[in-house]
PDB file of N, CA and C in Angstrom:
ATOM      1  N   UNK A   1     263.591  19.378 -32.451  1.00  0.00           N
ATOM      2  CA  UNK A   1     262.269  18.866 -32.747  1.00  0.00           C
ATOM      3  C   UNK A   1     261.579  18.489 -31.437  1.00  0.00           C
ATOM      4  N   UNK A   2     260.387  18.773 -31.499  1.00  0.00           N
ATOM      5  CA  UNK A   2     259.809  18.829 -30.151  1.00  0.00           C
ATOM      6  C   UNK A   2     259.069  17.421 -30.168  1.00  0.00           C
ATOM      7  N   UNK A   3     258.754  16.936 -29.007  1.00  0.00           N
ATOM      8  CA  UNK A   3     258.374  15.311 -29.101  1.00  0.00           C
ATOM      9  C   UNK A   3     257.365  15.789 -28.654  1.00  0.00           C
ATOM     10  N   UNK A   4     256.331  14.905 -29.157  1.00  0.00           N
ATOM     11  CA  UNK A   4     254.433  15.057 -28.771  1.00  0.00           C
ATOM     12  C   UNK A   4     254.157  13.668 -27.886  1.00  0.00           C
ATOM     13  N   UNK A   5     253.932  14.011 -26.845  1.00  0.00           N
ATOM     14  CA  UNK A   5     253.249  13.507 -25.689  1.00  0.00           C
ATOM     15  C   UNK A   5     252.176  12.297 -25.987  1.00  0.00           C
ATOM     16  N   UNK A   6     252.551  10.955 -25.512  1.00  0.00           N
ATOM     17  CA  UNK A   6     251.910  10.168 -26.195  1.00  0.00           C
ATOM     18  C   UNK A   6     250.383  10.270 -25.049  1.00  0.00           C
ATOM     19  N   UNK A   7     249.137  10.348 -24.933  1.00  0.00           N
ATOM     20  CA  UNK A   7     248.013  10.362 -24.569  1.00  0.00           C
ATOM     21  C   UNK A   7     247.836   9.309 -23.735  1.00  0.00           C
ATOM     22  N   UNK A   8     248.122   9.111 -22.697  1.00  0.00           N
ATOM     23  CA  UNK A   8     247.782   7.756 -21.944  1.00  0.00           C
ATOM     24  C   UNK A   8     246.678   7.437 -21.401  1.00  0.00           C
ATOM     25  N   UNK A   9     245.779   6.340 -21.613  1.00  0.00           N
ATOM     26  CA  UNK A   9     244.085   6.114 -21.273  1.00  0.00           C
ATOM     27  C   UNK A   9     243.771   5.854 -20.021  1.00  0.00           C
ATOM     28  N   UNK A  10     242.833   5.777 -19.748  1.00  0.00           N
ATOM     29  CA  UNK A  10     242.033   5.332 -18.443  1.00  0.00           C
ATOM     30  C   UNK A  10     242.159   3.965 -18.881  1.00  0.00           C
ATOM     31  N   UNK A  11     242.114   2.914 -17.729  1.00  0.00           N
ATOM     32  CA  UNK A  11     242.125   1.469 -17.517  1.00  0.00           C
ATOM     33  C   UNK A  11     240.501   1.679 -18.350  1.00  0.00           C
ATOM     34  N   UNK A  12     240.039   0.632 -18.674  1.00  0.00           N
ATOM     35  CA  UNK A  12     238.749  -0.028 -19.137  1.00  0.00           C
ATOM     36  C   UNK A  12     238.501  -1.389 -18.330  1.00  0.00           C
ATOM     37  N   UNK A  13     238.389  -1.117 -16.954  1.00  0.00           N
ATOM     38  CA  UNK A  13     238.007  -2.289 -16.166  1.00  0.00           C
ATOM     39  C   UNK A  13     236.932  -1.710 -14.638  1.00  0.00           C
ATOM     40  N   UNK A  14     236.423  -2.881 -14.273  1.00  0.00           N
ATOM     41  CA  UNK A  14     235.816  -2.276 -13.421  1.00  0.00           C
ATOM     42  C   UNK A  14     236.083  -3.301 -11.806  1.00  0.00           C
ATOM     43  N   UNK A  15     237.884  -3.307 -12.076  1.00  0.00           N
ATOM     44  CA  UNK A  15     238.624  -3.862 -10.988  1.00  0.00           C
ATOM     45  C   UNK A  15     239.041  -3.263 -10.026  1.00  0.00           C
ATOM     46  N   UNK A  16     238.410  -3.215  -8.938  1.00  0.00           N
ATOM     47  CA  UNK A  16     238.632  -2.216  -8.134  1.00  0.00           C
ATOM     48  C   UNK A  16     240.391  -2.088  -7.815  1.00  0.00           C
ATOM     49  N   UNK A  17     241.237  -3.719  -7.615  1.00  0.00           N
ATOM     50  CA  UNK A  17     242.363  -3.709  -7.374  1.00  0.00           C
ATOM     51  C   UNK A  17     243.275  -3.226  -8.655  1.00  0.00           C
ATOM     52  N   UNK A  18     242.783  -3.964 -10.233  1.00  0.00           N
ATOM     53  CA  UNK A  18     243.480  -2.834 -11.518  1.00  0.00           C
ATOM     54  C   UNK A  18     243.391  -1.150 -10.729  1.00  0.00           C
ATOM     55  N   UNK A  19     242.357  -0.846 -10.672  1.00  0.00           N
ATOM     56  CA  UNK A  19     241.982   0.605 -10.894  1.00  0.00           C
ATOM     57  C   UNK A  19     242.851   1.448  -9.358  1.00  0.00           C
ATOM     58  N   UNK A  20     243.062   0.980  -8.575  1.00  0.00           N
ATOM     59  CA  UNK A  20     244.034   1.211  -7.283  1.00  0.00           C
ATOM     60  C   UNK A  20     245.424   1.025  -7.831  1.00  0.00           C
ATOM     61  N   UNK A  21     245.611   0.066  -8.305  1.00  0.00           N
ATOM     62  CA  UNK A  21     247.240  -0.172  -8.901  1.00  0.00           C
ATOM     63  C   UNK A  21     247.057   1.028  -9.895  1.00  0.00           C
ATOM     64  N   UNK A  22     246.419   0.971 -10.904  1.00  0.00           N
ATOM     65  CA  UNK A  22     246.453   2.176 -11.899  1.00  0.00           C
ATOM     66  C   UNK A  22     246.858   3.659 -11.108  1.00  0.00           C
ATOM     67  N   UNK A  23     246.014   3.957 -10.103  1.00  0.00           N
ATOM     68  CA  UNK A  23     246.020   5.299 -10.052  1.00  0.00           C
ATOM     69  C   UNK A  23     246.716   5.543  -8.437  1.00  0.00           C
ATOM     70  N   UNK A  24     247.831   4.167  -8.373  1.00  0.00           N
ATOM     71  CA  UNK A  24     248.881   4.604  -7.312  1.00  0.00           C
ATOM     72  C   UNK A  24     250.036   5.014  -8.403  1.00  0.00           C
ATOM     73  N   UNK A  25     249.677   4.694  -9.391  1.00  0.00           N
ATOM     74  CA  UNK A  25     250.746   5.458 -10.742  1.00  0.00           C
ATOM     75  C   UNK A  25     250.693   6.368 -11.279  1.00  0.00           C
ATOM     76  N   UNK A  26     250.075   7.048 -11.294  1.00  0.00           N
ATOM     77  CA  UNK A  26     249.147   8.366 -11.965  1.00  0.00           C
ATOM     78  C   UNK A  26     248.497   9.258 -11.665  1.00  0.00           C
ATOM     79  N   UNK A  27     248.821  10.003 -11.901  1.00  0.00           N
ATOM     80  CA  UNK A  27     247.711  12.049 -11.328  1.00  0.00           C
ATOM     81  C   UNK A  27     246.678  12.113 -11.949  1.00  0.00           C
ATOM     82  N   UNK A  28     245.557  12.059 -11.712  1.00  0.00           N
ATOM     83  CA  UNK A  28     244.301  12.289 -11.699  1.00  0.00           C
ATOM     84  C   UNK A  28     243.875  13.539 -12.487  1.00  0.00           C
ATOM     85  N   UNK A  29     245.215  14.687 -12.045  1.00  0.00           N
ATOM     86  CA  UNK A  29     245.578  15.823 -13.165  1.00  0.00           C
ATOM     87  C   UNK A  29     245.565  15.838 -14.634  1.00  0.00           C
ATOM     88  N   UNK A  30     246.393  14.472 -14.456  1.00  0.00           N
ATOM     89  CA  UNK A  30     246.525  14.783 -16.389  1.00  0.00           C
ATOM     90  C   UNK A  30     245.244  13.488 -16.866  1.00  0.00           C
ATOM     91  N   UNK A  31     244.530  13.824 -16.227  1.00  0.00           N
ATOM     92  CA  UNK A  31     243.296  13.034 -17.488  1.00  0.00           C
ATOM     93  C   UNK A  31     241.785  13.864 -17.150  1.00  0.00           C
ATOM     94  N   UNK A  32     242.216  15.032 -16.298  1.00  0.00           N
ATOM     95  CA  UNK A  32     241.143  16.400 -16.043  1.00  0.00           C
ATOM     96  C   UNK A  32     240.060  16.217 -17.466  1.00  0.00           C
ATOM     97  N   UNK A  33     240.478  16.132 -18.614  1.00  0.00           N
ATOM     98  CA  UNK A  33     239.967  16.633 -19.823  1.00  0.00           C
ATOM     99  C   UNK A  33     239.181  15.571 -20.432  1.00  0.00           C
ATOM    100  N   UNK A  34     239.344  14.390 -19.843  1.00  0.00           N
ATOM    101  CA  UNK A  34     238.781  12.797 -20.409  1.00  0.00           C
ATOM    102  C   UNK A  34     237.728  12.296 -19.101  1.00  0.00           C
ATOM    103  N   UNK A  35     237.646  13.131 -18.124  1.00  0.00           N
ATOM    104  CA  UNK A  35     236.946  12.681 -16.642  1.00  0.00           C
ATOM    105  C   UNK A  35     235.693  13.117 -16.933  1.00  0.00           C
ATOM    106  N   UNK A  36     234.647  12.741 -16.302  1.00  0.00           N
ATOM    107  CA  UNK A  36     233.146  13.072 -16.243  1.00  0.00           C
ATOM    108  C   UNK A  36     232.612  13.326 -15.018  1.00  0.00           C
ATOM    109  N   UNK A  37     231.692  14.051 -14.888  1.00  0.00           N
ATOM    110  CA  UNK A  37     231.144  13.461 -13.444  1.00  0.00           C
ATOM    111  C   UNK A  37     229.638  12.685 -13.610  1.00  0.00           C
ATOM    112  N   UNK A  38     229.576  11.891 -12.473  1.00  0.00           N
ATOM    113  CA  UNK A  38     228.437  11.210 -12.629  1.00  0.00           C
ATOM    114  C   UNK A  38     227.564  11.433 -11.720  1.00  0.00           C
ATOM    115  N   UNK A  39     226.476  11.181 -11.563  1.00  0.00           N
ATOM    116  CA  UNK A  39     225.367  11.234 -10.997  1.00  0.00           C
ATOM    117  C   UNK A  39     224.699  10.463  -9.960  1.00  0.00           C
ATOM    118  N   UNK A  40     224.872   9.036  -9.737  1.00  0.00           N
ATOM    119  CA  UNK A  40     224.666   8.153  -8.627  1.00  0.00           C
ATOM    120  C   UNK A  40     226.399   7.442  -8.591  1.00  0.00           C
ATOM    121  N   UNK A  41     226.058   6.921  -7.364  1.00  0.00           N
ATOM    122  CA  UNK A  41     227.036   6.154  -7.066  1.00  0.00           C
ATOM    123  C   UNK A  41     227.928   4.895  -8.121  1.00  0.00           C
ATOM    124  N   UNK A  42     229.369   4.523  -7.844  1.00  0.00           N
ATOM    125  CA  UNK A  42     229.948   3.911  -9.074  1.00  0.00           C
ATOM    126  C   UNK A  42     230.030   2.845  -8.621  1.00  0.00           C
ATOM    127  N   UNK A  43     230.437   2.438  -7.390  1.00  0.00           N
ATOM    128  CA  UNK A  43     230.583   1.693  -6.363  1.00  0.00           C
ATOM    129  C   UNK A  43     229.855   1.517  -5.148  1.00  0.00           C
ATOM    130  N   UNK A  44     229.186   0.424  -5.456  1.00  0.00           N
ATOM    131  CA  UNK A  44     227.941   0.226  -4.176  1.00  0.00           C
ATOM    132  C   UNK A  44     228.361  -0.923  -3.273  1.00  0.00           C
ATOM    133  N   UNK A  45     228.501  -0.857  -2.006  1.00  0.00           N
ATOM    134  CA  UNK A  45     228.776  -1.912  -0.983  1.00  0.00           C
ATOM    135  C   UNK A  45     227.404  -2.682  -0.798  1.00  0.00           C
ATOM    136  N   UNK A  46     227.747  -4.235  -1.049  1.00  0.00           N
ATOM    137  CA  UNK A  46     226.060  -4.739  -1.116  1.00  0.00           C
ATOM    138  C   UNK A  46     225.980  -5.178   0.283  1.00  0.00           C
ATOM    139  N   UNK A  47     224.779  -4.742   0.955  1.00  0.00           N
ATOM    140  CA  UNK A  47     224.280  -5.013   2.210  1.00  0.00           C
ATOM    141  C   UNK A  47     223.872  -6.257   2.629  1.00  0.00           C
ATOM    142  N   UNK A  48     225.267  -7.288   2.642  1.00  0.00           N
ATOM    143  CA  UNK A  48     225.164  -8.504   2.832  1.00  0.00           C
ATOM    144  C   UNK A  48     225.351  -8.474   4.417  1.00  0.00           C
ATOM    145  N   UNK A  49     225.028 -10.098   4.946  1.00  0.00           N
ATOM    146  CA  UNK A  49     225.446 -10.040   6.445  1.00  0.00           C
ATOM    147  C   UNK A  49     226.292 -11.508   6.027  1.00  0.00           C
ATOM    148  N   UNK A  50     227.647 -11.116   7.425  1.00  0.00           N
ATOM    149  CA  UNK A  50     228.462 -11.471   7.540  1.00  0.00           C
ATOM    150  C   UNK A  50     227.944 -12.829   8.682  1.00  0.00           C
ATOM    151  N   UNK A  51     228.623 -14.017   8.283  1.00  0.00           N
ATOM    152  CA  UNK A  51     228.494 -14.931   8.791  1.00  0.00           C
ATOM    153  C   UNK A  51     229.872 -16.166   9.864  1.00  0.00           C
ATOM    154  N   UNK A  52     229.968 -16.362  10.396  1.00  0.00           N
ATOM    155  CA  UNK A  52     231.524 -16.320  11.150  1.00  0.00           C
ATOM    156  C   UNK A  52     231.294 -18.219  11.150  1.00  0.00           C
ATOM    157  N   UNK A  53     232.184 -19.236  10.764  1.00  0.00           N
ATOM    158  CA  UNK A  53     232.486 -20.669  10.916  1.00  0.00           C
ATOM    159  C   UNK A  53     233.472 -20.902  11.801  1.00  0.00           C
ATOM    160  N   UNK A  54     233.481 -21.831  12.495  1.00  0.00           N
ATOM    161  CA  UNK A  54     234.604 -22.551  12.814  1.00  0.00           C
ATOM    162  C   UNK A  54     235.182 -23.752  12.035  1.00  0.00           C
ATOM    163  N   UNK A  55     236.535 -23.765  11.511  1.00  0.00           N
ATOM    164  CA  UNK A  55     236.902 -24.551  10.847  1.00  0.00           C
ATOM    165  C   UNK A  55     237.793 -25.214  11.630  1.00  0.00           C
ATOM    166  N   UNK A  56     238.599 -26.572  11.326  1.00  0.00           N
ATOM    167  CA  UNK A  56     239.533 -26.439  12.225  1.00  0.00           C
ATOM    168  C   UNK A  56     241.206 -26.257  11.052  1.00  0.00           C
ATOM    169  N   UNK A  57     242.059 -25.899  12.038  1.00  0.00           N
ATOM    170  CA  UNK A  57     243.298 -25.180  10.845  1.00  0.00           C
ATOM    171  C   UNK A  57     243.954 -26.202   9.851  1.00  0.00           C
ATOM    172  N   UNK A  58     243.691 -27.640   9.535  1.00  0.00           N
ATOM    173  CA  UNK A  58     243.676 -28.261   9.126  1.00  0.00           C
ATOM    174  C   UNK A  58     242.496 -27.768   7.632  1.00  0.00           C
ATOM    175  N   UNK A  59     241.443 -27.549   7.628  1.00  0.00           N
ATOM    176  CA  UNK A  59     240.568 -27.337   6.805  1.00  0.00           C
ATOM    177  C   UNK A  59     240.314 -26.164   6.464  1.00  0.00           C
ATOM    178  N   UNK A  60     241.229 -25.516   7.224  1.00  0.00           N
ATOM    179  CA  UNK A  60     240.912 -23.646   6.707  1.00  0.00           C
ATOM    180  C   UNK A  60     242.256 -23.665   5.533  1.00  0.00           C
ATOM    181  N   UNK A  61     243.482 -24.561   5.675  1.00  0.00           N
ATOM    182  CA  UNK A  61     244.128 -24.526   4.573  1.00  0.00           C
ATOM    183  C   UNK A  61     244.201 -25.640   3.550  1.00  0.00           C
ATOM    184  N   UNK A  62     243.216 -26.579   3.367  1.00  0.00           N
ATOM    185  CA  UNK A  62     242.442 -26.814   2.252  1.00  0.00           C
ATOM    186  C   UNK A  62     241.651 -26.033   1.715  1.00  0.00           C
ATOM    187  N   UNK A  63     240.686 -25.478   2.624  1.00  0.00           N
ATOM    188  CA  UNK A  63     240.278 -24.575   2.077  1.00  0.00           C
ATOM    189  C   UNK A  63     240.791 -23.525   0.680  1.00  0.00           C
ATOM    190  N   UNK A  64     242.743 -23.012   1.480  1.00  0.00           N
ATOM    191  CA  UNK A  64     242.785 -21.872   1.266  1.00  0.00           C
ATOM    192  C   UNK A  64     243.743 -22.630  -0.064  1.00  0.00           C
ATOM    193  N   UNK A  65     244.170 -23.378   0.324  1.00  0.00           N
ATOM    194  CA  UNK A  65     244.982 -24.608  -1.038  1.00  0.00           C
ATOM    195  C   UNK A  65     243.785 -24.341  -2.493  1.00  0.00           C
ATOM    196  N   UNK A  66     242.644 -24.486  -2.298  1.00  0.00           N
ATOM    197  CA  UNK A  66     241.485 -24.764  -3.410  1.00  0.00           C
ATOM    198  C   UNK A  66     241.278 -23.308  -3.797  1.00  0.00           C
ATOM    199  N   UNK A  67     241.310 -22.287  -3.019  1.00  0.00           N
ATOM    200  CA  UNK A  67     240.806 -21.009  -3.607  1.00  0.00           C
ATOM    201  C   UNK A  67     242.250 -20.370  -4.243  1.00  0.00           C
ATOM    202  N   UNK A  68     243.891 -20.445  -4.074  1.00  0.00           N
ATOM    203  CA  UNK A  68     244.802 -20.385  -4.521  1.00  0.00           C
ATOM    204  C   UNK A  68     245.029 -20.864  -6.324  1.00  0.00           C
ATOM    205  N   UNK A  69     244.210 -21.762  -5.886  1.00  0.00           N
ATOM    206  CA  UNK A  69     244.495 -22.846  -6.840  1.00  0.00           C
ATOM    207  C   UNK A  69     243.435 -22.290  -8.499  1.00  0.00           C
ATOM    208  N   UNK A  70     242.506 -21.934  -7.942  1.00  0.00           N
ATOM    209  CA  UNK A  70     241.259 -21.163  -8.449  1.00  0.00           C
ATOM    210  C   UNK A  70     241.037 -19.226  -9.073  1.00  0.00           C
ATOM    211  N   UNK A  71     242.593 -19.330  -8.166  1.00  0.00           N
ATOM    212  CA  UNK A  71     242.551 -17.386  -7.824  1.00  0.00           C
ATOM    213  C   UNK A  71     241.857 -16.705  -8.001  1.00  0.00           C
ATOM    214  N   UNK A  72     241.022 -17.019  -6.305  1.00  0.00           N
ATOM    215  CA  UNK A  72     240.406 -16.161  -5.638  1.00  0.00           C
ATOM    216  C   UNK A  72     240.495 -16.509  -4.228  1.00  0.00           C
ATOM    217  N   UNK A  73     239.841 -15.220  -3.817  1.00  0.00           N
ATOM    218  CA  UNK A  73     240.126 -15.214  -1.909  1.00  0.00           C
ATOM    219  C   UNK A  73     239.473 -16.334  -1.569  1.00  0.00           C
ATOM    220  N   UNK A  74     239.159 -16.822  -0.777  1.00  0.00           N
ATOM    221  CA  UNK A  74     238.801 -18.015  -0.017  1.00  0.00           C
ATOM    222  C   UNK A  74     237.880 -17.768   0.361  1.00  0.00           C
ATOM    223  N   UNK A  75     236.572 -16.844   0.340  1.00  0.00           N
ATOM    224  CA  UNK A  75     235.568 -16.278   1.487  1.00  0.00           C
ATOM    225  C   UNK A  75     234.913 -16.535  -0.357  1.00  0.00           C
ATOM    226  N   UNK A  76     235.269 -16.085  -1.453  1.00  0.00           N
ATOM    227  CA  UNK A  76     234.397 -16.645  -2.857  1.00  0.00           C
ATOM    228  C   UNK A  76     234.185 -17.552  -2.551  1.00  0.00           C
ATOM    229  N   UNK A  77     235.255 -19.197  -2.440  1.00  0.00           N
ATOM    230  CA  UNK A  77     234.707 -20.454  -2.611  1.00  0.00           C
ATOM    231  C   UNK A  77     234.010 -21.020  -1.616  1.00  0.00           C
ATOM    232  N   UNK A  78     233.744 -20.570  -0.450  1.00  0.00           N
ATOM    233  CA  UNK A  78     233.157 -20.510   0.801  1.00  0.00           C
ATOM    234  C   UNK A  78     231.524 -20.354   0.370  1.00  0.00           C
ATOM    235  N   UNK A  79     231.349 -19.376   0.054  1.00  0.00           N
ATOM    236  CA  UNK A  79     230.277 -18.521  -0.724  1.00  0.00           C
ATOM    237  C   UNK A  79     229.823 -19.420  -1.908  1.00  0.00           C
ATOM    238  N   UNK A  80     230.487 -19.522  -2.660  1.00  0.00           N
ATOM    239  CA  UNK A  80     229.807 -20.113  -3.994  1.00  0.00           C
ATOM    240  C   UNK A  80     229.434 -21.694  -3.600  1.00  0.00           C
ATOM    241  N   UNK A  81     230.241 -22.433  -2.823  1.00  0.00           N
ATOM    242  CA  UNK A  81     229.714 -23.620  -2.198  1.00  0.00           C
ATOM    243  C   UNK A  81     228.592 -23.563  -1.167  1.00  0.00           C
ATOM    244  N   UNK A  82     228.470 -22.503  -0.521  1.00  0.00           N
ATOM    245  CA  UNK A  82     226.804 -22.261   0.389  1.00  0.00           C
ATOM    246  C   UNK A  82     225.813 -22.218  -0.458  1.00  0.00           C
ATOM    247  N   UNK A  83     226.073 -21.490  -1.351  1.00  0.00           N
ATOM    248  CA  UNK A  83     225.162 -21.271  -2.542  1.00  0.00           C
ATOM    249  C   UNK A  83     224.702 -22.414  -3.296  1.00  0.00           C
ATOM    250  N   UNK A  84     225.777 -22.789  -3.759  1.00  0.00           N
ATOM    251  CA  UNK A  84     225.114 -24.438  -4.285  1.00  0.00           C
ATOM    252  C   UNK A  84     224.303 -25.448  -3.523  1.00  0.00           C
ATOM    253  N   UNK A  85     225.093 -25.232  -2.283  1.00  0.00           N
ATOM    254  CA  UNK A  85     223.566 -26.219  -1.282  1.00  0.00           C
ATOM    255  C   UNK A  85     222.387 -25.940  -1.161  1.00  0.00           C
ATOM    256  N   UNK A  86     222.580 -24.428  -0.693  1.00  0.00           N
ATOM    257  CA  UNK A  86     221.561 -24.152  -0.905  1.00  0.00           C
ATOM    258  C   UNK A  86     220.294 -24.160  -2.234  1.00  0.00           C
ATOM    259  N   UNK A  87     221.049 -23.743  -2.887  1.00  0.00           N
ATOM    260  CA  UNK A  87     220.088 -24.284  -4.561  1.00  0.00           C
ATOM    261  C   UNK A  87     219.632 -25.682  -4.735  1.00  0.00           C
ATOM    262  N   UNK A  88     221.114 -26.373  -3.781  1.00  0.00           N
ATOM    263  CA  UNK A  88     220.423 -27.874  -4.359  1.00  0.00           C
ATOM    264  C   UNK A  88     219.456 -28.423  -3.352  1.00  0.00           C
ATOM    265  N   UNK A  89     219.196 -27.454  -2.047  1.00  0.00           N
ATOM    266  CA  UNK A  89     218.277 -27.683  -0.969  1.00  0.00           C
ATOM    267  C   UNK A  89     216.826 -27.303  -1.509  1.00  0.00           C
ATOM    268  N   UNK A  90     216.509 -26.394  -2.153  1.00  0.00           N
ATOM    269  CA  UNK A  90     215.529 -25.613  -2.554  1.00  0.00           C
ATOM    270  C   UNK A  90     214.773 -26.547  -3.393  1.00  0.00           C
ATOM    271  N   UNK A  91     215.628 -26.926  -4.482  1.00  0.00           N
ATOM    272  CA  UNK A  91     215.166 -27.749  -5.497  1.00  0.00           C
ATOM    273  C   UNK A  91     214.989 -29.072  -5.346  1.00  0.00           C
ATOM    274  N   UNK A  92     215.738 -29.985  -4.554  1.00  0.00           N
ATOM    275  CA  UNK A  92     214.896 -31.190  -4.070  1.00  0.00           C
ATOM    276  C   UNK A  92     213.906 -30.665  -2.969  1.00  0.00           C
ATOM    277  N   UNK A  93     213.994 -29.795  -2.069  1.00  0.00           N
ATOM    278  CA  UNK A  93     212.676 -29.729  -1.025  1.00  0.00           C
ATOM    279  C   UNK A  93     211.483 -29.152  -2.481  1.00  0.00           C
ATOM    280  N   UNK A  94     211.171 -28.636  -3.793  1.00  0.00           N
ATOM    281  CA  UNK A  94     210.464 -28.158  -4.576  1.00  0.00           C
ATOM    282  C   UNK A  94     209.549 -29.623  -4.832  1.00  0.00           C
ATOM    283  N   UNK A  95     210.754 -30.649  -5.356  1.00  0.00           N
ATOM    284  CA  UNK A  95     210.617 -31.711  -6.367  1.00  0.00           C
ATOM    285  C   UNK A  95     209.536 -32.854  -5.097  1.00  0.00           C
ATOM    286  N   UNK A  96     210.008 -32.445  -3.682  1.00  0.00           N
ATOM    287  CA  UNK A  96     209.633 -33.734  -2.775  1.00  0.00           C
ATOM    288  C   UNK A  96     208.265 -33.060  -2.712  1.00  0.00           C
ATOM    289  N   UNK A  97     208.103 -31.523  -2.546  1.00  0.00           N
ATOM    290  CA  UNK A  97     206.859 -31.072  -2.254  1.00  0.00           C
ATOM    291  C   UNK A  97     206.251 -31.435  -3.777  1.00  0.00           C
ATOM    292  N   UNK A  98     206.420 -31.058  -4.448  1.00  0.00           N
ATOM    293  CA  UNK A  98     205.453 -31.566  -5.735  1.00  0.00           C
ATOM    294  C   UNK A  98     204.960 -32.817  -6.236  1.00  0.00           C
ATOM    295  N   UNK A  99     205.944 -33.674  -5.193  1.00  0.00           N
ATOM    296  CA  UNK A  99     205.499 -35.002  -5.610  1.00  0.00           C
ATOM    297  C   UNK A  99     204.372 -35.475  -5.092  1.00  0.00           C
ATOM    298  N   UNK A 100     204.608 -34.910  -3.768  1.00  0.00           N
ATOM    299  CA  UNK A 100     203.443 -35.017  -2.699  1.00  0.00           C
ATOM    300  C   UNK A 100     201.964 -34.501  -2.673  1.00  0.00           C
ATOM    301  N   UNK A 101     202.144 -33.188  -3.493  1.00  0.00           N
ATOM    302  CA  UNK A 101     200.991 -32.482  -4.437  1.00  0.00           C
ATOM    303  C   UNK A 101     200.466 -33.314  -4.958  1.00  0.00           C
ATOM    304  N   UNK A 102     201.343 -34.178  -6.235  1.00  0.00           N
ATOM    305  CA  UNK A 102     200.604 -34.837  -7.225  1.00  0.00           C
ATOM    306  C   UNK A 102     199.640 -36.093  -6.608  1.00  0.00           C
ATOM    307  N   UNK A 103     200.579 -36.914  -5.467  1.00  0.00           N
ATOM    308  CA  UNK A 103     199.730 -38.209  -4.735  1.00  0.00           C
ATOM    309  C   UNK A 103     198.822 -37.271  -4.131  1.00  0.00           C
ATOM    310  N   UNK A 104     198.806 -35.967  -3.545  1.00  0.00           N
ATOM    311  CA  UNK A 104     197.671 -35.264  -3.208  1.00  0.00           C
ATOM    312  C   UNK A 104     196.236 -34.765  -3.339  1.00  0.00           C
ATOM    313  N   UNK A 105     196.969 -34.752  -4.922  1.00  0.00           N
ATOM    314  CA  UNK A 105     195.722 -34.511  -6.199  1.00  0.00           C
ATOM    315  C   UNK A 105     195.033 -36.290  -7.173  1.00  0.00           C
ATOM    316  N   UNK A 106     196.327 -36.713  -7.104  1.00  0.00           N
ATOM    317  CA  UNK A 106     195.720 -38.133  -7.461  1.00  0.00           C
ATOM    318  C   UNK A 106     194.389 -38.711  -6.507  1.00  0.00           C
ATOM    319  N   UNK A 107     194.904 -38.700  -5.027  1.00  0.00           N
ATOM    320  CA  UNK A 107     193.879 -39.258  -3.759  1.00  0.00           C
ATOM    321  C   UNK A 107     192.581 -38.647  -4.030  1.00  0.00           C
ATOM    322  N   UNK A 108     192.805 -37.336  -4.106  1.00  0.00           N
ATOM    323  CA  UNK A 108     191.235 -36.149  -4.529  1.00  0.00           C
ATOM    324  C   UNK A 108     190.220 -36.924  -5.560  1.00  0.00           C
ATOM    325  N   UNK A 109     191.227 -36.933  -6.421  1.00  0.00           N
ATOM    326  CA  UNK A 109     190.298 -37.918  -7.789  1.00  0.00           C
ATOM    327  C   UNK A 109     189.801 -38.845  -7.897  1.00  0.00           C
ATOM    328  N   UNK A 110     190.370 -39.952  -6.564  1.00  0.00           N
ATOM    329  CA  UNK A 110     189.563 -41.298  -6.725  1.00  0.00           C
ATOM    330  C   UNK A 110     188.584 -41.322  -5.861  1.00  0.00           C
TER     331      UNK A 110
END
């Protein structure tokens, strides 16, 4: 009796490190018939600029203690904490300028 070949799928992720582990396992051959081609790019490198800190090595492994802890690289929580200052810079410099508007517009009126 002949055994039928069980069909094995493509990952359904869009992990670049899944999808490398996946297909250091696997021939690209046997899923010829399930492949597509596409039309623009799948993977786009975003044209960020790179920014360089000095920490001292004391605080680069807190740092790296908190992003372990979190699992992710350490250059995310780096990132997502610039980000928050920045948001929270934006939005009180918004709130101080508007306040200043309003005594601006109040003074006009009297």
């Amino acid at each position: 009796m002949e055994k039928t070949m069980k069909r094995q799928r493509l990952p359904d992720t869009d992990s670049i490190e899944e999808l490398a582990k996946f297909w250091d396992t696997h021939d690209l051959t046997d899923f010829e018939q399930v492949l597509e081609e596409v039309g623009r790019p799948v993977f786009v490198h975003r044209k960020g600029t790179s920014l360089s800190i000095d920490l001292e090595p004391t605080e680069v492994e807190r740092v790296k203690k908190i992003a372990r802890s979190k699992g992710v690289h350490e250059t995310i929580i780096l990132r997502q904490w610039i980000l928050e200052r920045l948001h929270e810079s934006s939005a009180s410099g918004r709130s101080r300028r508007s306040r200043s508007q309003q005594i601006t517009r109040k003074t006009r009126h009297l």
